[in-house]
Protein backbone atom coordinates (compact mmCIF):
# COMPACT_ATOMS: atom_id res chain seq x y z
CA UNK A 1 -26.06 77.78 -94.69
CA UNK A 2 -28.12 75.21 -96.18
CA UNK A 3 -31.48 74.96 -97.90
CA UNK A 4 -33.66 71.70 -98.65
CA UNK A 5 -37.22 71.28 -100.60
CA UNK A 6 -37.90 68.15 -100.62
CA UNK A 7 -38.02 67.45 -96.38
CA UNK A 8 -34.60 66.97 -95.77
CA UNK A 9 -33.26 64.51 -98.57
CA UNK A 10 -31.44 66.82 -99.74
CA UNK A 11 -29.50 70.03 -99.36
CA UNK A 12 -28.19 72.87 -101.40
CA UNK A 13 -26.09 76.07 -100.36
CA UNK A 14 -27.87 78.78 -99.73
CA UNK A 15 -25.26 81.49 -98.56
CA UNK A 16 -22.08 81.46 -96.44
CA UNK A 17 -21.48 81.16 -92.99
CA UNK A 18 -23.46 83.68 -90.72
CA UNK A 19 -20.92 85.03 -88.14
CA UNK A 20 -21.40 83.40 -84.46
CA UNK A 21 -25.08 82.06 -85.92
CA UNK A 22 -27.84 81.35 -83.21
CA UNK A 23 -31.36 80.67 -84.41
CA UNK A 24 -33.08 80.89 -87.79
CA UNK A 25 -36.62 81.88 -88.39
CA UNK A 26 -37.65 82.03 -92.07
CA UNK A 27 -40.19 84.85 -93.25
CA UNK A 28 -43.64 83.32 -93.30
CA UNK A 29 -44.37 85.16 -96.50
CA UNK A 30 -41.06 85.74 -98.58
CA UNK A 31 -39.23 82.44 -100.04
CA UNK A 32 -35.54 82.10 -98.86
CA UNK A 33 -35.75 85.35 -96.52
CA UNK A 34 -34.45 83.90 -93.61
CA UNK A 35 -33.66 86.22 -89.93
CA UNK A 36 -30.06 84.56 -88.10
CA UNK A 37 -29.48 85.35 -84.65
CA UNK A 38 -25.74 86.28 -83.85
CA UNK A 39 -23.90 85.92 -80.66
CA UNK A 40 -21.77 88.93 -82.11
CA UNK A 41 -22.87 90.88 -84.52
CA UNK A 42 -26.68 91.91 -83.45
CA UNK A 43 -28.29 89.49 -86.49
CA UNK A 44 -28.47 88.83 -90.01
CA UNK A 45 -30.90 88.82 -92.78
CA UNK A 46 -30.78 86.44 -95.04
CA UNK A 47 -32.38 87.29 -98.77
CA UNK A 48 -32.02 84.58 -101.38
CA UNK A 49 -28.02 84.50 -100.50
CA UNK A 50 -27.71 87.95 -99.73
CA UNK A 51 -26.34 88.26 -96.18
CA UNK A 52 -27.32 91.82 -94.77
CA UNK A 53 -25.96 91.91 -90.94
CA UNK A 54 -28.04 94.60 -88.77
CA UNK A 55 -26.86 96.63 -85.65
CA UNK A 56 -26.49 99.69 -83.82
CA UNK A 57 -27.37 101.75 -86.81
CA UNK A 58 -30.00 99.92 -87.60
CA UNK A 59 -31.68 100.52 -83.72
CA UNK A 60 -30.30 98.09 -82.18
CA UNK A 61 -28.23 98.39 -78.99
CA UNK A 62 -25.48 96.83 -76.50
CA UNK A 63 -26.25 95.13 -73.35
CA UNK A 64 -24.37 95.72 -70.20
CA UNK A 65 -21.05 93.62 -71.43
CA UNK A 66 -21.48 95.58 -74.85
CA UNK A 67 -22.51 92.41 -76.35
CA UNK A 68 -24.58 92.79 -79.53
CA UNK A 69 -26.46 89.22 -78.86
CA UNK A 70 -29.29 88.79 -80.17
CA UNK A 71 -30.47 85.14 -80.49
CA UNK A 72 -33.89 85.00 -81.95
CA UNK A 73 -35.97 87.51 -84.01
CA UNK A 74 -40.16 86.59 -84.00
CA UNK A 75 -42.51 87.61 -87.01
CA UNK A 76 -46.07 88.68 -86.18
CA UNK A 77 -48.76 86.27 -88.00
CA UNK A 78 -50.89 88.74 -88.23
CA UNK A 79 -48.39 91.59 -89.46
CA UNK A 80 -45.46 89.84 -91.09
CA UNK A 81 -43.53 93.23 -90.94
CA UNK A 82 -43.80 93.36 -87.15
CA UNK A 83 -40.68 92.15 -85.88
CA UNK A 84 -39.80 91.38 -82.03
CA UNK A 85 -36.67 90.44 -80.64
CA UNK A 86 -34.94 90.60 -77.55
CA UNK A 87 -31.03 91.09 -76.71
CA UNK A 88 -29.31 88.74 -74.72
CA UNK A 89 -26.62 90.02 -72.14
CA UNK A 90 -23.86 87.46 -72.99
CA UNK A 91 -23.97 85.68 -68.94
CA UNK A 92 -26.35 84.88 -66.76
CA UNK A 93 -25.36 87.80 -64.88
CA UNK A 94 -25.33 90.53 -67.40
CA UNK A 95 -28.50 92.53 -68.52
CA UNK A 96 -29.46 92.75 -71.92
CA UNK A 97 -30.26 95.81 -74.37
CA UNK A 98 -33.60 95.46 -73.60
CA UNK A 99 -37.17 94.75 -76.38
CA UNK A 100 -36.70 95.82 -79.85
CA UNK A 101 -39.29 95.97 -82.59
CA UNK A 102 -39.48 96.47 -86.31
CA UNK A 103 -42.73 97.20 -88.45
CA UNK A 104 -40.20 97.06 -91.95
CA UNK A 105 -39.51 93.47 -92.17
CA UNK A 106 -36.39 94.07 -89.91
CA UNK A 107 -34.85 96.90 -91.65
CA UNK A 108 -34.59 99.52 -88.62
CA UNK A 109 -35.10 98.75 -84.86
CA UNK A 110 -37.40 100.63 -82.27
CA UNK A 111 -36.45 99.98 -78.44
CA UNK A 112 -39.64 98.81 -76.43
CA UNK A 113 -38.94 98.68 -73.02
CA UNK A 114 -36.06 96.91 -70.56
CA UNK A 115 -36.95 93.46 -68.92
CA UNK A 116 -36.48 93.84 -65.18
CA UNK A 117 -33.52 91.78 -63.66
CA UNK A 118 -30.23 90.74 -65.00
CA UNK A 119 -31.69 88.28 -67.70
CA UNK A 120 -30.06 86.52 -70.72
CA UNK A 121 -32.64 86.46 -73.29
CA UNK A 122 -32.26 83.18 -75.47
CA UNK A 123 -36.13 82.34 -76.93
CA UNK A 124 -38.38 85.12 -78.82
CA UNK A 125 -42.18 83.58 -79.56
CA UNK A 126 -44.99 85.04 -80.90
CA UNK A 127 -48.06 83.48 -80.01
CA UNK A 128 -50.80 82.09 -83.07
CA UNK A 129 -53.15 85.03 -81.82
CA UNK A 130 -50.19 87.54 -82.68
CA UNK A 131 -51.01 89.64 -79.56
CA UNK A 132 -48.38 88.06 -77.12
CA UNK A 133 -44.80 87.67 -77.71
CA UNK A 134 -43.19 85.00 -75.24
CA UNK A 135 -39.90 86.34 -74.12
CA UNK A 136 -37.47 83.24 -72.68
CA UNK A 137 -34.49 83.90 -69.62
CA UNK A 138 -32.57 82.58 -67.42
CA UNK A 139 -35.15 84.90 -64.82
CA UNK A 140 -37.66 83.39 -65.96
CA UNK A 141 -40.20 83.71 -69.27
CA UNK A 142 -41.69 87.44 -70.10
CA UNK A 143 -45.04 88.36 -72.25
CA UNK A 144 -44.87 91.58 -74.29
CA UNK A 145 -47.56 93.07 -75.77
CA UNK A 146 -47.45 95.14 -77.72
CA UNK A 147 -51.09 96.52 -78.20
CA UNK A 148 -51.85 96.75 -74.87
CA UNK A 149 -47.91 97.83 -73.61
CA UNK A 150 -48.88 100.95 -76.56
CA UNK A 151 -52.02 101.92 -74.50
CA UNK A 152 -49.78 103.22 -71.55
CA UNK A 153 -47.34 105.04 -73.93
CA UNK A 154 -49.82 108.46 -74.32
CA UNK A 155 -47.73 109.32 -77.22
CA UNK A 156 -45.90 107.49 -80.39
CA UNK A 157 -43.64 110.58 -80.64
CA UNK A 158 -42.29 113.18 -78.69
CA UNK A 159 -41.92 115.97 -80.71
CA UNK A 160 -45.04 116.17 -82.61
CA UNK A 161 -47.14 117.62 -80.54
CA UNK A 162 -47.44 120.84 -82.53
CA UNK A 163 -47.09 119.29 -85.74
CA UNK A 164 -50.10 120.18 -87.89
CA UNK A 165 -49.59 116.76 -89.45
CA UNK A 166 -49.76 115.11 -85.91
CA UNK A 167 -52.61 112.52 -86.79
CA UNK A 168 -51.47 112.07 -90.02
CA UNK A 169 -48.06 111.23 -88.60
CA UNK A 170 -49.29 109.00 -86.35
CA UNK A 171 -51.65 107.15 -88.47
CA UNK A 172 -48.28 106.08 -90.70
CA UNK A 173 -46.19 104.90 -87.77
CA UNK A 174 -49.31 102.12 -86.62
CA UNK A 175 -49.57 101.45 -90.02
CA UNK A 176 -45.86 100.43 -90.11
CA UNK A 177 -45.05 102.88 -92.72
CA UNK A 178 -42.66 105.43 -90.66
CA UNK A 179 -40.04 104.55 -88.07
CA UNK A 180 -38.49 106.38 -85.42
CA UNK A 181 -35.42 107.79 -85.01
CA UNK A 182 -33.27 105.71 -82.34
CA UNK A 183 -34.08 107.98 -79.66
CA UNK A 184 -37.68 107.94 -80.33
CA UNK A 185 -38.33 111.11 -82.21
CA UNK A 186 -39.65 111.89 -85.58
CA UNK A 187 -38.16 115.61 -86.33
CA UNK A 188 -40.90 117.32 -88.08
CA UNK A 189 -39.04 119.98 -89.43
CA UNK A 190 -35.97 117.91 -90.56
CA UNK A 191 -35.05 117.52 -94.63
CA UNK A 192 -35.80 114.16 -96.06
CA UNK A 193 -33.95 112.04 -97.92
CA UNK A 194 -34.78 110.80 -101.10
CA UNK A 195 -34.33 106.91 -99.51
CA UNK A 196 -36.50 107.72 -96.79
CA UNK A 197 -39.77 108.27 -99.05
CA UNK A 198 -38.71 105.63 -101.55
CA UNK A 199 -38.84 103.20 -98.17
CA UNK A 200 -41.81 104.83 -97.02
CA UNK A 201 -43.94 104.41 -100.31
CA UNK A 202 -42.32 100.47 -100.36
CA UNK A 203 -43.67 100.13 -97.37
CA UNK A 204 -47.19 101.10 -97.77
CA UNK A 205 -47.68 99.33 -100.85
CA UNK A 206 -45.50 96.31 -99.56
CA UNK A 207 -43.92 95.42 -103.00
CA UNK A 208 -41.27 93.17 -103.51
CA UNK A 209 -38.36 92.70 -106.26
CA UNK A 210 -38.00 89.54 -108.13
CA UNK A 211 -34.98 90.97 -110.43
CA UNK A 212 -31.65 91.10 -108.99
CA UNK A 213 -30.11 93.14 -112.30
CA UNK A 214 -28.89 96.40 -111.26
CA UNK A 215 -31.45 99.10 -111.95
CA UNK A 216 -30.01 102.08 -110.50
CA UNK A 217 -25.90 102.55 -111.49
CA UNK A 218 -25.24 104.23 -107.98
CA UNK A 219 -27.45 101.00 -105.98
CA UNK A 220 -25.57 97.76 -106.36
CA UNK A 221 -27.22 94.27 -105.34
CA UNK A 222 -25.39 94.21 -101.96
CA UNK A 223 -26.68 97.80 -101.06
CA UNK A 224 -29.64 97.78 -98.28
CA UNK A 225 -31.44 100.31 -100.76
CA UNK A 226 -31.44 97.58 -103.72
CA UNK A 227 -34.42 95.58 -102.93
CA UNK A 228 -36.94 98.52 -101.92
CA UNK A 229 -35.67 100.88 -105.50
CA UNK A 230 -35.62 97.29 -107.73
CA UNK A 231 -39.66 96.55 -106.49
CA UNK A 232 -40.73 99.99 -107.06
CA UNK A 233 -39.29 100.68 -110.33
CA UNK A 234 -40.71 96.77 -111.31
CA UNK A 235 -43.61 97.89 -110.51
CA UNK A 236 -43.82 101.10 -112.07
CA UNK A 237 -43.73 103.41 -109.00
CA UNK A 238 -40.20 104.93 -109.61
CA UNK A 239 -38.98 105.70 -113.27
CA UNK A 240 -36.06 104.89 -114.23
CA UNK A 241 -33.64 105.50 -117.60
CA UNK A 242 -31.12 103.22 -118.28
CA UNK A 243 -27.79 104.47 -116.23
CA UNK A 244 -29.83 107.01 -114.14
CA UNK A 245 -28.51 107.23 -110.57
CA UNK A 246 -31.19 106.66 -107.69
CA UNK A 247 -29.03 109.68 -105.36
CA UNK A 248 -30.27 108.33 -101.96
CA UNK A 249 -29.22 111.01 -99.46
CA UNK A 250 -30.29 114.25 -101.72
CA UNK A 251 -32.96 115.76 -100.50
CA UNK A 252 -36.51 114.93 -101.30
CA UNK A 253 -38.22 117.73 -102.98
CA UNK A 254 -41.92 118.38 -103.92
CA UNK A 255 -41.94 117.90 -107.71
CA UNK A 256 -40.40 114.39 -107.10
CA UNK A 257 -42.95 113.35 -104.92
CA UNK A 258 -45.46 114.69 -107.28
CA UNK A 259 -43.90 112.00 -109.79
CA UNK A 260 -44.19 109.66 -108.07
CA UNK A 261 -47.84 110.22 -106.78
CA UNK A 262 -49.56 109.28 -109.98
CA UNK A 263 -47.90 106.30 -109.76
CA UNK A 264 -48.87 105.30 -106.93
CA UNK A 265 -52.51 106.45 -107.14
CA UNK A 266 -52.59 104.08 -110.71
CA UNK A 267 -51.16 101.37 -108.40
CA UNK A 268 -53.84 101.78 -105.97
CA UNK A 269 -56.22 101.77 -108.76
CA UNK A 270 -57.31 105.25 -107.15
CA UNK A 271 -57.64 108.40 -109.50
CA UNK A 272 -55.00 111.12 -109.83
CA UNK A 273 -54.58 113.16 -106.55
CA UNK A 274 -54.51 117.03 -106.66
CA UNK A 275 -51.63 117.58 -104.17
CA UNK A 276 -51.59 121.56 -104.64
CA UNK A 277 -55.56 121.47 -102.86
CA UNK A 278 -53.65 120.48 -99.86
CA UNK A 279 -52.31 124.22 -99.27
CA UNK A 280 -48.26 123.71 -98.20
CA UNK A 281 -47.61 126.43 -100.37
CA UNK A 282 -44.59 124.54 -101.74
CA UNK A 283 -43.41 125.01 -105.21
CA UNK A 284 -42.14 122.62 -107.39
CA UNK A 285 -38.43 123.12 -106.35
CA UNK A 286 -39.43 123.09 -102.47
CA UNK A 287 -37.31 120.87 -100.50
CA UNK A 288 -39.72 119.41 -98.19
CA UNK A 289 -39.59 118.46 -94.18
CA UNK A 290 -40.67 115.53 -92.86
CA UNK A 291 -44.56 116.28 -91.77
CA UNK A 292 -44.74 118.00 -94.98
CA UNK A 293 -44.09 114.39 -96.50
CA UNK A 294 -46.14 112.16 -94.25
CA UNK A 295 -48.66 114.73 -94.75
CA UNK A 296 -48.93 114.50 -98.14
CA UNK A 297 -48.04 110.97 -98.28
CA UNK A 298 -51.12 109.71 -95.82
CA UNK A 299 -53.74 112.03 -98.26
CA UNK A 300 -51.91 110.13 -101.48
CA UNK A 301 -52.71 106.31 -100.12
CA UNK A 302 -56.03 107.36 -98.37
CA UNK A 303 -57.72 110.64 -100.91
């Protein structure tokens, strides 16, 4: 793949080839992020060279022919980390996997809803009002959207019914700071990773790296957890010691997200937070669950 900026006169290289490449839509916000359909391989995101492909385990899923085709990702003007895109069956005669959304910039995948018919999905639009997402096929063209499509869903998840955290929960997910699990379900009481609040706090304070040393010595460049640990620890949200390791999937426990909170309250220009008023009765050493976190992470961004 190319690049120009001057117009078209002329070109430089921006990355290699992007494996059975369909459409590009560059990031309206972030310079040479770019989002490449793929006949094959779900699609790819592009980050100044850096070729990230994303698939089932990112949310996305097959169509009928277990084709992972999807040909066109749309960015929400009004919400440039709401994602839509649409898979495309692979013929005319196949149905495809159906409305996916993302509210991290395309990281993980959400499915919406199936489009009635056997359709090949080709063209993903938003419109300028960023309410209406124009959804091209062979059966003809489809309008999601997703505010009012929400309104008849009476619940985000399904299992948080009984969380005490519920609202709190909730309250993270519109504000594109959580994500489902692929089924739909948030599992209160499951462990978190240390990744998944490191994500979580990125994506509330939508921070961005513009280093690409190697901060971490167990997060290279290439791995999907570079950018989100490089912007945090740039901007003085993580600490970091020369040839620490970052330890993704250990569990997140209290004291770390206690470290972390002053930081972000000094980033938010807010003053310090007194997590132990909140009454979890966790000690430092606690490894804590999932509402736990969004819990304390919604009274950190909003105290």
């Amino acid at each position: 793949m190319y690049k120009s900026s001057d117009c078209a006169k002329t070109w430089e290289k921006l990355c290699g080839a992007i494996d059975s490449a369909q459409r590009i839509v560059p990031d309206s916000e972030i310079m040479d992020r770019l989002y490449v359909g793929s006949f094959k391989k779900g699609f790819a995101i592009v980050d100044d060279g850096v070729i990230t492909y994303k698939g089932i385990a990112d949310g996305l899923s097959y169509g009928d022919n277990e084709a992972l085709s999807y040909y066109e990702i749309a960015q929400n003007p009004n919400n440039p980390n709401h994602l839509v895109t649409c898979g495309h069956g692979g013929a005319k005669t196949s149905r495809g996997s159906g409305v996916h959304e993302s509210f991290d910039r395309g990281e993980t995948w959400n499915y919406v809803c199936e489009l009635p018919g056997s359709v090949d999905s080709y063209r993903v639009r938003y419109h300028l009002d960023g309410k209406r997402v124009f959804i091209t096929t062979s059966n003809g063209t489809f309008v999601y959207m997703p505010e009012k499509y929400k309104q008849y869903k009476d619940i985000i998840y399904s299992d948080i019914e009984n969380s005490f955290a519920k609202e709190k929960i909730e309250a993270l997910y519109e504000d594109g700071i959580l994500n489902k699990y692929h089924n739909g379900l948030f599992k209160p009481d499951a462990k978190v990773y240390r990744w998944e609040f490191a994500k979580a706090v990125n994506n509330a304070l939508d921070l961005n790296s513009v280093s690409y040393k190697q901060i971490y010595s167990d997060i290279e460049q290439i791995s999907k957890h570079y950018f989100y640990t490089a912007a945090l620890c740039e901007n003085g949200v993580l600490d970091v010691s020369e040839g620490e390791e970052f330890r993704p999937y250990t569990f997140l426990k209290y004291s770390e997200i206690k470290d972390m909170a002053e930081n972000i309250r000094i980033k938010l220009n807010k003053d310090e937070v007194d997590l132990d008023s909140l009454n979890l009765n966790l000690s430092d050493d606690s490894v804590v669950t999932r509402e736990q976190t969004a819990y304390i992470l919604y009274h950190i961004l909003n105290d």
